[in-house]
C-alpha atoms as a PDB file:
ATOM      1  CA  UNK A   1      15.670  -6.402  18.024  1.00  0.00           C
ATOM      2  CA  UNK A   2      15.176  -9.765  16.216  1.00  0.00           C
ATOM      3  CA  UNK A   3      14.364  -8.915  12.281  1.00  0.00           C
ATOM      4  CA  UNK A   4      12.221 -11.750  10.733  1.00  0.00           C
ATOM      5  CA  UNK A   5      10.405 -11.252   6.989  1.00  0.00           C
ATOM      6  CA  UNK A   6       6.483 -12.502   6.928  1.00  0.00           C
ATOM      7  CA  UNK A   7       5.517 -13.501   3.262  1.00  0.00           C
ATOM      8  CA  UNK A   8       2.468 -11.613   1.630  1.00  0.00           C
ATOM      9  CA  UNK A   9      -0.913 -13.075   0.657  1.00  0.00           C
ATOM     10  CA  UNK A  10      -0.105 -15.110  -2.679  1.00  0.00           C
ATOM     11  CA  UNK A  11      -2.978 -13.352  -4.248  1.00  0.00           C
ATOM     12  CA  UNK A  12      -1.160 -10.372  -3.498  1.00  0.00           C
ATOM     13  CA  UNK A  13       2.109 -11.692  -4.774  1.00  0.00           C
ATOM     14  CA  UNK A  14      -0.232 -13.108  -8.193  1.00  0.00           C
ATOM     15  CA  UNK A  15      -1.593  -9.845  -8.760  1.00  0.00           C
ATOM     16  CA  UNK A  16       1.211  -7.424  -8.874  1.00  0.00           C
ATOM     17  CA  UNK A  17       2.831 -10.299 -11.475  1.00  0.00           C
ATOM     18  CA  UNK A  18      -0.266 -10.166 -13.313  1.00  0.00           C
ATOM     19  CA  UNK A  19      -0.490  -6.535 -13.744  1.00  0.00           C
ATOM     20  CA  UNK A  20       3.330  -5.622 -14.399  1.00  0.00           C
ATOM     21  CA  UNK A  21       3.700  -3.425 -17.367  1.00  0.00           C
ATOM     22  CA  UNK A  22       6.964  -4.099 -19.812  1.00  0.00           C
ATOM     23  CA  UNK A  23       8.068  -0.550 -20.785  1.00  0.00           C
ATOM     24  CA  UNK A  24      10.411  -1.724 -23.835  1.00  0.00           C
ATOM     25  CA  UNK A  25      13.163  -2.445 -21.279  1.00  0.00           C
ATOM     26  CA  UNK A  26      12.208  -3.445 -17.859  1.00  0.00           C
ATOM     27  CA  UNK A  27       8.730  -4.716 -16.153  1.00  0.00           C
ATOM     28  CA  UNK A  28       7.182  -1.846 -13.577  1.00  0.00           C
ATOM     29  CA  UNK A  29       4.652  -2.676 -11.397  1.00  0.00           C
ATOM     30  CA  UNK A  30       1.257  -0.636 -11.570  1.00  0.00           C
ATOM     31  CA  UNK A  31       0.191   2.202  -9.684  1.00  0.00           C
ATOM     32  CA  UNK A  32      -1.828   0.816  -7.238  1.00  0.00           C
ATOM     33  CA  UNK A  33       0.474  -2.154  -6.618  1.00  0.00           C
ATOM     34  CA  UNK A  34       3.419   0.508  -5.875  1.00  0.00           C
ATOM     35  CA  UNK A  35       1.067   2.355  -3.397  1.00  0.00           C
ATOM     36  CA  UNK A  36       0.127  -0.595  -1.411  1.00  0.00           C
ATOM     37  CA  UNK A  37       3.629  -1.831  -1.414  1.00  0.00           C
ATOM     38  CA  UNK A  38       5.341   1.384   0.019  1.00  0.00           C
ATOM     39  CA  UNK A  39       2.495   1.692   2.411  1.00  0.00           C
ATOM     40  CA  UNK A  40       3.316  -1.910   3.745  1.00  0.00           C
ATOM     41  CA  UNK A  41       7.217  -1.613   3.530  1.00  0.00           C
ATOM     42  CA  UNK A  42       7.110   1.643   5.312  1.00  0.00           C
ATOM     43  CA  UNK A  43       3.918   0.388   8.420  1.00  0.00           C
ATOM     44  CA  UNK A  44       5.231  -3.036   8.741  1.00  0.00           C
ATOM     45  CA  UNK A  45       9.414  -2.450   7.570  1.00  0.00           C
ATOM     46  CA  UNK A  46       9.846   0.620   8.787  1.00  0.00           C
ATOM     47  CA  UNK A  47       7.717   0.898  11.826  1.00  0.00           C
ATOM     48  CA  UNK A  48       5.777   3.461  10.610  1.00  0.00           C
ATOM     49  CA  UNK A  49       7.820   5.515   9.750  1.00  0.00           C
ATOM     50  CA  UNK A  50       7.592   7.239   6.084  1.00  0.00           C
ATOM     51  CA  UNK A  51      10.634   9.681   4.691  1.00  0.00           C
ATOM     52  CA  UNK A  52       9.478  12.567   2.480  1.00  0.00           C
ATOM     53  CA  UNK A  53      10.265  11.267  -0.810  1.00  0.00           C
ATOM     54  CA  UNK A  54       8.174   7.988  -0.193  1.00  0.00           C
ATOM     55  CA  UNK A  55       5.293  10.597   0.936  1.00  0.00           C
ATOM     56  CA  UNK A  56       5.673  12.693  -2.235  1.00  0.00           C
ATOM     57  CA  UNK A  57       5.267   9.507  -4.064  1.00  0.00           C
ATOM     58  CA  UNK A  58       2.270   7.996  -2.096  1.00  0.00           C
ATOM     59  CA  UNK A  59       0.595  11.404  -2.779  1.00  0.00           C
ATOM     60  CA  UNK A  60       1.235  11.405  -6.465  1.00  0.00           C
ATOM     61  CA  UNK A  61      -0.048   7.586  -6.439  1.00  0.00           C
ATOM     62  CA  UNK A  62      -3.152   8.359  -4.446  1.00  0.00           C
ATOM     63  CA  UNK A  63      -4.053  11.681  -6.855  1.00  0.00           C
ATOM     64  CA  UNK A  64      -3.977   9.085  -9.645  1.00  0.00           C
ATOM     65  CA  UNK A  65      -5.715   6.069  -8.374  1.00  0.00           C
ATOM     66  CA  UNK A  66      -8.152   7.829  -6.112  1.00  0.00           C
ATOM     67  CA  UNK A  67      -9.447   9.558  -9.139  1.00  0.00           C
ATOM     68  CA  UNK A  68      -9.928   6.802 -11.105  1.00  0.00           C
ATOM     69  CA  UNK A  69     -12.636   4.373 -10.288  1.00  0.00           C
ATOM     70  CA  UNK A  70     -11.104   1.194 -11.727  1.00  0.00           C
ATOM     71  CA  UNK A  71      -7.706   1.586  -9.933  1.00  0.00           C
ATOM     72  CA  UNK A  72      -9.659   2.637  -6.984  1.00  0.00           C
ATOM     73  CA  UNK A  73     -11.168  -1.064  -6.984  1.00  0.00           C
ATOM     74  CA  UNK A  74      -7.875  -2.434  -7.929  1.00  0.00           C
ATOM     75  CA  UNK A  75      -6.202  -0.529  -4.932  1.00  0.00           C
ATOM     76  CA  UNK A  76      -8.847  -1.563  -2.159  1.00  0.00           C
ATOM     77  CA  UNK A  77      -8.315  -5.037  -3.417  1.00  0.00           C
ATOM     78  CA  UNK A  78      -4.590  -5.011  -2.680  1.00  0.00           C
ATOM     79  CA  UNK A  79      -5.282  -3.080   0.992  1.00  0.00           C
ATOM     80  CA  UNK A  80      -7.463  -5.985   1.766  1.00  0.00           C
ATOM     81  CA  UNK A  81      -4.894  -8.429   1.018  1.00  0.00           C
ATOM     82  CA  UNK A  82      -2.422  -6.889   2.865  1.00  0.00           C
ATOM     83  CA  UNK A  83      -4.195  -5.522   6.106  1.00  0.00           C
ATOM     84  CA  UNK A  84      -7.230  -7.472   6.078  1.00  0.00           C
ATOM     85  CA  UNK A  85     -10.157  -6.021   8.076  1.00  0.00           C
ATOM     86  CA  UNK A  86      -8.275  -2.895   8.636  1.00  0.00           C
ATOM     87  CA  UNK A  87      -7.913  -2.265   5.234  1.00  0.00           C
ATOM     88  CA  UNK A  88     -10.629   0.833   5.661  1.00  0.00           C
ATOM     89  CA  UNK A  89      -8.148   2.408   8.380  1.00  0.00           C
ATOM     90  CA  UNK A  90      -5.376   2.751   5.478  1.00  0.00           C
ATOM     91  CA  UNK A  91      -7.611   3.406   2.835  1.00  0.00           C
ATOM     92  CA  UNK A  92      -9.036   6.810   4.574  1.00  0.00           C
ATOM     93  CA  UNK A  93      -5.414   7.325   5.811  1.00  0.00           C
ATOM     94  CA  UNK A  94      -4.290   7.622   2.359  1.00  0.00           C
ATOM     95  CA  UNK A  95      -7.212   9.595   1.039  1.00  0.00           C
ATOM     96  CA  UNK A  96      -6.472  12.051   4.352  1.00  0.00           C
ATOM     97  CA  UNK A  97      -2.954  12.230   3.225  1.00  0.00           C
ATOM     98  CA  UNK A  98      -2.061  11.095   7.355  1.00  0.00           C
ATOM     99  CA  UNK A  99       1.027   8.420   6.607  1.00  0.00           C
ATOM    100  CA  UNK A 100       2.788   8.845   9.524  1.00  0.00           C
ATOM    101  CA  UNK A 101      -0.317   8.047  11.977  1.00  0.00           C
ATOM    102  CA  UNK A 102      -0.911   4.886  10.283  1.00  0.00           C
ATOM    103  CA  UNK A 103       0.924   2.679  12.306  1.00  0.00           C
ATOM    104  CA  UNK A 104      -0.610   4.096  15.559  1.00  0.00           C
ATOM    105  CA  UNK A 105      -3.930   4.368  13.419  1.00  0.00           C
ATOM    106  CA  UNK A 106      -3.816   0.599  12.571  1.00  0.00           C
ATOM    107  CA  UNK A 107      -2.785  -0.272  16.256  1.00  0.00           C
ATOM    108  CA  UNK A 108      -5.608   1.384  17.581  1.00  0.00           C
ATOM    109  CA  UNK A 109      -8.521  -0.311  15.264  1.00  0.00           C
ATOM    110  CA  UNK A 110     -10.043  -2.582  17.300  1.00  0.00           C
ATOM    111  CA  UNK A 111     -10.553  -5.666  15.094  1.00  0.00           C
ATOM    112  CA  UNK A 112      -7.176  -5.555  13.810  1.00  0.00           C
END
């Protein structure tokens, strides 16, 4: 199988460079950036596939943004710029807790 890398939306790319936090030794990206970036590493890098420990995380990501209405916002933003009009299929996949159907989720959505 051929392996090729597709660049991200530069908004995307401006945003999670705009929103870094410096800790005191390194720069971390925030929450909802590191959501939306295992999400797309795992549907579009890993064919859907998600290991336990990047589930565990998503859920611990999704408690805290979901909860929160600003990095709610902030998250849908970042879904949109990485799935475009499907960006409602991940969005309720995450808040359903079903990672591993959203490949098969996504490829079923008729206007994706």
């Amino acid at each position: 199988m051929q392996s090729y890398q597709v660049r991200t939306h530069p908004s995307y790319e401006s945003y999670i460079l705009e929103t870094r936090v410096f800790d005191g030794q390194i720069y971390k990206i925030n929450k909802p950036s590191e959501l939306s970036h295992i999400l797309a590493q795992c549907v579009f890098n890993k064919q859907g596939e998600f290991t336990a420990s990047e589930i565990s995380r998503c859920e611990t990501l999704s408690d805290s943004i979901l909860n929160d209405d600003k990095l709610t916002s902030e998250f849908e933003k970042l879904l949109n710029f990485l799935f475009w009009d499907a960006d409602t299929v991940v969005y309720e996949s995450v808040k359903s807790g079903s990672y591993q159907t959203i490949l098969q989720d996504l490829k079923s959505f008729s206007d994706y």
